[in-house]
C-alpha atoms as a PDB file:
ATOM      1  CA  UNK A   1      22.519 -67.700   0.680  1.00  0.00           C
ATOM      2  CA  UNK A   2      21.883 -65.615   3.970  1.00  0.00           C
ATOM      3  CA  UNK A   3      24.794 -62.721   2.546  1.00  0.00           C
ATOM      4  CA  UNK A   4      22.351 -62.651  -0.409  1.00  0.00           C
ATOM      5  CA  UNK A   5      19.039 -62.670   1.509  1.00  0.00           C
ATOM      6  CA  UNK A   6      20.626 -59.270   3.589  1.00  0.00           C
ATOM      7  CA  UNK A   7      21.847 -57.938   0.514  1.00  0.00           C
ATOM      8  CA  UNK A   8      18.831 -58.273  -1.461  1.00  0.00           C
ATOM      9  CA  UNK A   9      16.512 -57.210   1.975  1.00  0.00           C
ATOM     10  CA  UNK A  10      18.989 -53.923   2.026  1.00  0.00           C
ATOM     11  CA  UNK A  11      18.526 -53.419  -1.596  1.00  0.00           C
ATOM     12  CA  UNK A  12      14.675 -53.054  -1.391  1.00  0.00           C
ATOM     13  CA  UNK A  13      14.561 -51.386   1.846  1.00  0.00           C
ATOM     14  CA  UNK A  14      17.466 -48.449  -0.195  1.00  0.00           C
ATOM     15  CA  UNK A  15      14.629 -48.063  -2.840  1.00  0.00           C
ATOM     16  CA  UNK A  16      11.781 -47.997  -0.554  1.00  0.00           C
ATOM     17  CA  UNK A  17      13.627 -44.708   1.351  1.00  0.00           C
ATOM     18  CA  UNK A  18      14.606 -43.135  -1.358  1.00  0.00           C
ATOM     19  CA  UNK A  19      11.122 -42.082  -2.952  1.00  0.00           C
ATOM     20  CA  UNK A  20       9.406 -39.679  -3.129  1.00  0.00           C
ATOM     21  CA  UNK A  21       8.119 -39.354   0.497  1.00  0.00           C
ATOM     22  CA  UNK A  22       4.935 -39.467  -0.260  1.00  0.00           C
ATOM     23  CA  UNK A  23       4.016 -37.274  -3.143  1.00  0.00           C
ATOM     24  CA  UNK A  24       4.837 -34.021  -0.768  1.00  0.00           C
ATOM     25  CA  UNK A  25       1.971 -31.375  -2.180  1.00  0.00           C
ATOM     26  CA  UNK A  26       4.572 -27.578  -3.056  1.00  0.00           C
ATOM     27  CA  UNK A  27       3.111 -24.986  -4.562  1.00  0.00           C
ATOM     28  CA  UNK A  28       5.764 -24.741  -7.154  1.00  0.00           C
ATOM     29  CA  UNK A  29       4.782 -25.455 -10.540  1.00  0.00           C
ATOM     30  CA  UNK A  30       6.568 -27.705 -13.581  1.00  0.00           C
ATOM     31  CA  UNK A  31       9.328 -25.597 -13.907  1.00  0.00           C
ATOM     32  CA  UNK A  32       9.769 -25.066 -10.213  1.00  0.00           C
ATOM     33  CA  UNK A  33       8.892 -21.248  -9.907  1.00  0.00           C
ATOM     34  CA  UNK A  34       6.846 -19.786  -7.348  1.00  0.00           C
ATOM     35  CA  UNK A  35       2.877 -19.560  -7.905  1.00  0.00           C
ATOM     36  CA  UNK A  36       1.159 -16.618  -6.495  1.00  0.00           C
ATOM     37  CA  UNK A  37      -2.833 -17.210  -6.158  1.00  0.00           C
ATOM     38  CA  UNK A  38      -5.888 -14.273  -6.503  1.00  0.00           C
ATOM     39  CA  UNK A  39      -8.364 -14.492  -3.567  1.00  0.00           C
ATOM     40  CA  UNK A  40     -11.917 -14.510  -5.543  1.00  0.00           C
ATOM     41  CA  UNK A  41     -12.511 -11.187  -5.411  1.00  0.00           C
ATOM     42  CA  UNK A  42      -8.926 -10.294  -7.273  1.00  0.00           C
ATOM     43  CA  UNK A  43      -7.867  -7.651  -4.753  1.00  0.00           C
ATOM     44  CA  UNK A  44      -5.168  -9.049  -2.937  1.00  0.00           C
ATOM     45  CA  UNK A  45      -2.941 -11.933  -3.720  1.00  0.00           C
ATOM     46  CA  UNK A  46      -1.230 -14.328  -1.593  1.00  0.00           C
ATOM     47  CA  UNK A  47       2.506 -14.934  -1.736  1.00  0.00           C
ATOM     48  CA  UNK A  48       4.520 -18.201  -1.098  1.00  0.00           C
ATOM     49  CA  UNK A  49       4.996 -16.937   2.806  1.00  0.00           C
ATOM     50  CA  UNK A  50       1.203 -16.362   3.337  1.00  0.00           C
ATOM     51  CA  UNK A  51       1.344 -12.676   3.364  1.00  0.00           C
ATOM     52  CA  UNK A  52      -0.632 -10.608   2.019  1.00  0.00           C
ATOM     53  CA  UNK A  53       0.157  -8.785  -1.476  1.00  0.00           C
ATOM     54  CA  UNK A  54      -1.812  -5.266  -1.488  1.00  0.00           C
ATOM     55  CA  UNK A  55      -3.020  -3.893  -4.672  1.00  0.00           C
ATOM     56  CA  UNK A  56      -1.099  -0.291  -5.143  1.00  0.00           C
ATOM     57  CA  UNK A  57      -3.366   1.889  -6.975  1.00  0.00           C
ATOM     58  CA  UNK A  58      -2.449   4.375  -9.872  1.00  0.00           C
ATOM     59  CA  UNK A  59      -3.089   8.182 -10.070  1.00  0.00           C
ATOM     60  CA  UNK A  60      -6.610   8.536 -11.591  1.00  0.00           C
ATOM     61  CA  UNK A  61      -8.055   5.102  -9.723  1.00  0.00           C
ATOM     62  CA  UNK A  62     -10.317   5.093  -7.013  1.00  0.00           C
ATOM     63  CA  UNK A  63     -10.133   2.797  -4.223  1.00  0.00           C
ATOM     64  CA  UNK A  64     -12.462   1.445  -1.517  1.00  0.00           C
ATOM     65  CA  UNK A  65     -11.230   0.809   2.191  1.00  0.00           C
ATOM     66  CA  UNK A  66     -13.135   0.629   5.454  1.00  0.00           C
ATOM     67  CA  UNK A  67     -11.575   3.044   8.738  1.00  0.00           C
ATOM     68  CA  UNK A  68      -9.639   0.091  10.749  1.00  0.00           C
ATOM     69  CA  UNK A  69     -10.575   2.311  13.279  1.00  0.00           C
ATOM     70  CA  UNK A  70     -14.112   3.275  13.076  1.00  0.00           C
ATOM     71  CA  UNK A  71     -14.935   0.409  10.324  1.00  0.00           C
ATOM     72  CA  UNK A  72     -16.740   2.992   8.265  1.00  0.00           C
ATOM     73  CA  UNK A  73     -16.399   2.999   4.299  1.00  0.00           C
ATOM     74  CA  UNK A  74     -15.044   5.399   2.039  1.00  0.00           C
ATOM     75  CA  UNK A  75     -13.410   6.325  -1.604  1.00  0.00           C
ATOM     76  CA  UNK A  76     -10.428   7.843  -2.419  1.00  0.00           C
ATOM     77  CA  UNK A  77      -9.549   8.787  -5.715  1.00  0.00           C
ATOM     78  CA  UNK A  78      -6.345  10.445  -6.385  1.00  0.00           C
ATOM     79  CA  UNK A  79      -6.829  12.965  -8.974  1.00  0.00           C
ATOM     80  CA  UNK A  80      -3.281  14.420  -9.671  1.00  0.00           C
ATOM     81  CA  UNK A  81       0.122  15.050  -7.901  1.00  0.00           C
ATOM     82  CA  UNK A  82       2.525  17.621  -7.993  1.00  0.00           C
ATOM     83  CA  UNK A  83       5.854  18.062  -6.545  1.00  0.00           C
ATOM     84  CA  UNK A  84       6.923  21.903  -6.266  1.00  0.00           C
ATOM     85  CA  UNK A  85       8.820  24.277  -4.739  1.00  0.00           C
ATOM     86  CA  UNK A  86       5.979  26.983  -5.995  1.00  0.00           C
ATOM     87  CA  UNK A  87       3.349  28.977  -2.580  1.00  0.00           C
ATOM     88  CA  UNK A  88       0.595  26.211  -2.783  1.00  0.00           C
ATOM     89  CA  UNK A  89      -2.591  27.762  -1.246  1.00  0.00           C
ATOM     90  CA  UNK A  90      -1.084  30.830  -0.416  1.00  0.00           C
ATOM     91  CA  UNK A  91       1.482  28.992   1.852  1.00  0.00           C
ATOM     92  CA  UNK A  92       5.408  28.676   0.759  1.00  0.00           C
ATOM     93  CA  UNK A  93       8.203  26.950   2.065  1.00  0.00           C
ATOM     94  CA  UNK A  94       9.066  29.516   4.181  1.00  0.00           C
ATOM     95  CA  UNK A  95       6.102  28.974   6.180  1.00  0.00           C
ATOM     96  CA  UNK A  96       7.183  26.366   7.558  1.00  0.00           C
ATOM     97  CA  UNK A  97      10.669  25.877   7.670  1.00  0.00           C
ATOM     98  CA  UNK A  98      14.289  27.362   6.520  1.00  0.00           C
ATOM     99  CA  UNK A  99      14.400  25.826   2.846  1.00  0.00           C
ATOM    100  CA  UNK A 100      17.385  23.838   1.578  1.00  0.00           C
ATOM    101  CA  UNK A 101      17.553  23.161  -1.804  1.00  0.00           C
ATOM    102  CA  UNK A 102      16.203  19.866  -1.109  1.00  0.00           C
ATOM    103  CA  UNK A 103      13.060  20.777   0.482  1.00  0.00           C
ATOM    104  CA  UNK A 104       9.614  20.486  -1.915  1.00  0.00           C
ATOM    105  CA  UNK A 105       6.257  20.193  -1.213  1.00  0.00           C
ATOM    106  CA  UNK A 106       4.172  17.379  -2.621  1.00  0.00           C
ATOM    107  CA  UNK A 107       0.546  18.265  -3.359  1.00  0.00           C
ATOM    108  CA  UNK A 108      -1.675  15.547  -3.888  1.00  0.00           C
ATOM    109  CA  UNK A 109      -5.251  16.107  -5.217  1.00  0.00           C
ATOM    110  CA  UNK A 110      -7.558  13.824  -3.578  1.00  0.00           C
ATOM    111  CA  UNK A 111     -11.456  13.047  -4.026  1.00  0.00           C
ATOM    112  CA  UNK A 112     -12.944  11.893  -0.537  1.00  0.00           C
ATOM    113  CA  UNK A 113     -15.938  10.478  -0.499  1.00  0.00           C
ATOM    114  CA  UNK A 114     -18.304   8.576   2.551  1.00  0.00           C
ATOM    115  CA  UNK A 115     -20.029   5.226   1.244  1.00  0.00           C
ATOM    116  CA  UNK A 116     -20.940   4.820   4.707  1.00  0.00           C
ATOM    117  CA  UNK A 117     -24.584   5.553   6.070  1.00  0.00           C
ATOM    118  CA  UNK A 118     -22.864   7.344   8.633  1.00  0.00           C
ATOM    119  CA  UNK A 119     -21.797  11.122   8.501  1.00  0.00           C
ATOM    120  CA  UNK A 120     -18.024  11.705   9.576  1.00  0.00           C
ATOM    121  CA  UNK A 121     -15.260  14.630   9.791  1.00  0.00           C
ATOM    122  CA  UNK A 122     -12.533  12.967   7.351  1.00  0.00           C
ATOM    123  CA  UNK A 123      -9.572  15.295   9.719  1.00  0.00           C
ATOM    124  CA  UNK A 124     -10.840  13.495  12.670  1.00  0.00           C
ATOM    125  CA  UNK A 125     -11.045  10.299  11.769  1.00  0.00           C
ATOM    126  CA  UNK A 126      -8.914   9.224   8.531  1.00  0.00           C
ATOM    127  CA  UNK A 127      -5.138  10.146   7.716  1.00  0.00           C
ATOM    128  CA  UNK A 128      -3.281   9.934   4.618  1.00  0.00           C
ATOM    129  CA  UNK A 129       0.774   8.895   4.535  1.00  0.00           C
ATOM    130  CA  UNK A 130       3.502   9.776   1.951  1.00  0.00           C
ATOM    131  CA  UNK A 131       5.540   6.315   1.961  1.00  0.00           C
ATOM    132  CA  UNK A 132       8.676   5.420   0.910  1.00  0.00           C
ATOM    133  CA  UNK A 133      11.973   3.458   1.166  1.00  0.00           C
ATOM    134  CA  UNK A 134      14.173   6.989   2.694  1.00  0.00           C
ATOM    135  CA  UNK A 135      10.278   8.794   3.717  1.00  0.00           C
ATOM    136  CA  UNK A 136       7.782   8.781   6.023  1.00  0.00           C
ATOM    137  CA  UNK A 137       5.513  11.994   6.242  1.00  0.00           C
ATOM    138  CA  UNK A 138       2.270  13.214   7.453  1.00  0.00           C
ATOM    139  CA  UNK A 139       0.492  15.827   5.755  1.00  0.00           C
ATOM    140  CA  UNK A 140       0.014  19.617   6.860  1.00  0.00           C
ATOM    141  CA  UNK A 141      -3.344  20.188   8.214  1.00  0.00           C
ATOM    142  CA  UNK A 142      -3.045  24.338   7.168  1.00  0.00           C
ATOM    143  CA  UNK A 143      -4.309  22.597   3.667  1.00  0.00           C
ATOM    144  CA  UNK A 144      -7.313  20.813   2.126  1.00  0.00           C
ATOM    145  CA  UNK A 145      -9.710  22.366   5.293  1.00  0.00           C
ATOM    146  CA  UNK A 146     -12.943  21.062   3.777  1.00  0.00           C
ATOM    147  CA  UNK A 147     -11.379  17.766   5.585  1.00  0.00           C
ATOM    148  CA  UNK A 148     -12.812  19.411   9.107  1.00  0.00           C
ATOM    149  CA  UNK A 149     -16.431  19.652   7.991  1.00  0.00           C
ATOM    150  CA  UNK A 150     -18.685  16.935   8.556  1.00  0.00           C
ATOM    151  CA  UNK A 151     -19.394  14.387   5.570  1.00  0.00           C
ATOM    152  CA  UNK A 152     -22.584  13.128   4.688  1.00  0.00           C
ATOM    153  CA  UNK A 153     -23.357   9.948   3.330  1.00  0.00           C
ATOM    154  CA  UNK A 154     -22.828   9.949  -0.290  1.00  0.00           C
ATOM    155  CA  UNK A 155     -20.892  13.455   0.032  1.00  0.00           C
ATOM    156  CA  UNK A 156     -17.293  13.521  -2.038  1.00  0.00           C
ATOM    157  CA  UNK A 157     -14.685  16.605  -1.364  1.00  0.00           C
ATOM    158  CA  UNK A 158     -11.612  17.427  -3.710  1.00  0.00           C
ATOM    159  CA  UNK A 159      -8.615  18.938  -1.882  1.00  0.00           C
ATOM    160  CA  UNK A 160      -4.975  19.429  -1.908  1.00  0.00           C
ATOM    161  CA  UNK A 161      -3.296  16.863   0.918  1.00  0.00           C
ATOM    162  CA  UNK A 162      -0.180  18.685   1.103  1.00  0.00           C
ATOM    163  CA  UNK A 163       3.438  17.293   2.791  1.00  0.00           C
ATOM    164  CA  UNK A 164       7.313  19.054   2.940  1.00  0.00           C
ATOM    165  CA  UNK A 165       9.951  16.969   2.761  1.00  0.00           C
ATOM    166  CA  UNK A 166      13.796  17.091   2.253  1.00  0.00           C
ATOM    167  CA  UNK A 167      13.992  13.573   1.334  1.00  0.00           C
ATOM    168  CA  UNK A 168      11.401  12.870  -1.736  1.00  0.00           C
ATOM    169  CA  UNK A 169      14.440  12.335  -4.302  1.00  0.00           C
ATOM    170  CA  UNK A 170      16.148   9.973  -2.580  1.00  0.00           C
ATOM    171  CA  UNK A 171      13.016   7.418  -3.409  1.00  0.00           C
ATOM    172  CA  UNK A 172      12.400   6.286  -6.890  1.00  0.00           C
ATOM    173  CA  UNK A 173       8.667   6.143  -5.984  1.00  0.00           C
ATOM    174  CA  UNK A 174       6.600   7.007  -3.096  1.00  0.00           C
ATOM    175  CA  UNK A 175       3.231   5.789  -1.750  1.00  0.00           C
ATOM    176  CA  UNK A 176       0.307   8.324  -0.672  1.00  0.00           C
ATOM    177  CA  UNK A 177      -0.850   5.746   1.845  1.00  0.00           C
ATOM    178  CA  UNK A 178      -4.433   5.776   3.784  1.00  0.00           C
ATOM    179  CA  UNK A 179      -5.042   3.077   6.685  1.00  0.00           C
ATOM    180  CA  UNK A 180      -1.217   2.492   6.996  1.00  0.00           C
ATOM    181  CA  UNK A 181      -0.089  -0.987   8.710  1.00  0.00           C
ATOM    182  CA  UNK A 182      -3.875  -1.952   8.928  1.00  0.00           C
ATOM    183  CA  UNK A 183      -3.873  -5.322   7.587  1.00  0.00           C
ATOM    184  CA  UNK A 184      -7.072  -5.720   5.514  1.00  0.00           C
ATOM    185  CA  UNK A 185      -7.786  -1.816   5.027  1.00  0.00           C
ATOM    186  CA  UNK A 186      -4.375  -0.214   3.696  1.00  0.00           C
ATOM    187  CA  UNK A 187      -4.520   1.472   0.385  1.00  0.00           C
ATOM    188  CA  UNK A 188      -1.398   2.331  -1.491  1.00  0.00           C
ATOM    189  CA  UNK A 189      -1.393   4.973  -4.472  1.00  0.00           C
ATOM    190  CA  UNK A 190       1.899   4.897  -5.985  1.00  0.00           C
ATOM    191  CA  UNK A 191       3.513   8.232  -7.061  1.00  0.00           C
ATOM    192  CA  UNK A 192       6.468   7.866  -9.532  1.00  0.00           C
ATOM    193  CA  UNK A 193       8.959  10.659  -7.961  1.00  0.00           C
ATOM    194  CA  UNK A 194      10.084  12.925 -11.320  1.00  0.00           C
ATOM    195  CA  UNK A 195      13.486  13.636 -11.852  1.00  0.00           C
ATOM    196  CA  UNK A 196      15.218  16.343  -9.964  1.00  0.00           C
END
């Protein structure tokens, strides 16, 4: 009577360990894959790790950041890209270095504009990056010099931000990147690098 007392004691006690410890709350849904969630606004998402997700902008969009610096707004819009091996402003490759066959330039037409209250001088105070898996660049300040004038509220400016690189064709796609590693403010255009 005691051996089945123990065994029937051990039997319930097996069961009682073996659930499901306590309805544990996963974000995985009925077929077990990952859910990703929108914030309200739609923006950003959140992944399963709590990062971050930044939108990455097409050419032709306009986005809206804040300077993680200076914390004043502003637009950027990029109009159009190029990738070329053409003079671009009256500057060619051989302005700046010994060409390879490798070397291009990558023109990107940008529309600035301050949302802010605030004037500011966009070359002092706001850079742009060309991103990528094999690139990291910063843009040639002989180009796009309406960037060194002040800009008045509500004031847009269209330029050529212009970079040189040896290394674009080694990425499948590249990202003209403003606020770079700022983690509410970055804003990622995504330019789809055309076949050599």
């Amino acid at each position: 009577m005691k051996k089945l007392l123990i065994i029937l004691l051990a039997g319930i006690f097996i069961v009682g360990c073996s659930g499901n410890d306590g309805e544990e709350n996963t974000d995985e849904g009925e077929n077990g894959d990952d859910q990703v969630e929108e914030n309200g606004e739609g923006d950003n998402t959140q992944s399963e790790d709590g990062e971050e997700d930044k939108d990455v902008y097409q050419v032709g969009e306009t986005a809206e950041t804040n300077s993680s610096s200076y914390g004043f707004p502003y637009e950027i819009t990029v109009n159009e890209f190029e990738v070329t091996t053409d003079d671009i402003e009256g500057h060619s490759l051989e302005d700046f270095v010994d060409p390879t066959e490798d070397d291009r330039f990558v023109a990107v037409n940008v529309t600035l504009k301050n949302t802010g209250d605030e004037s500011f001088v966009p070359e002092d105070k706001i850079s742009a990056q060309l991103l990528g898996e094999m690139i990291s660049e910063t843009d040639y300040n002989e180009f796009f010099k309406e960037r060194e004038e002040e800009l008045e509220p509500g004031e847009e400016i269209t330029g050529n931000v212009v970079y040189l690189t040896n290394m674009l064709f080694e990425n499948d796609v590249v990202y003209f990147t403003y606020e770079a590693a700022a983690l509410d403010n970055e804003v990622q255009f995504e330019l789809p690098v055309p076949e050599e």
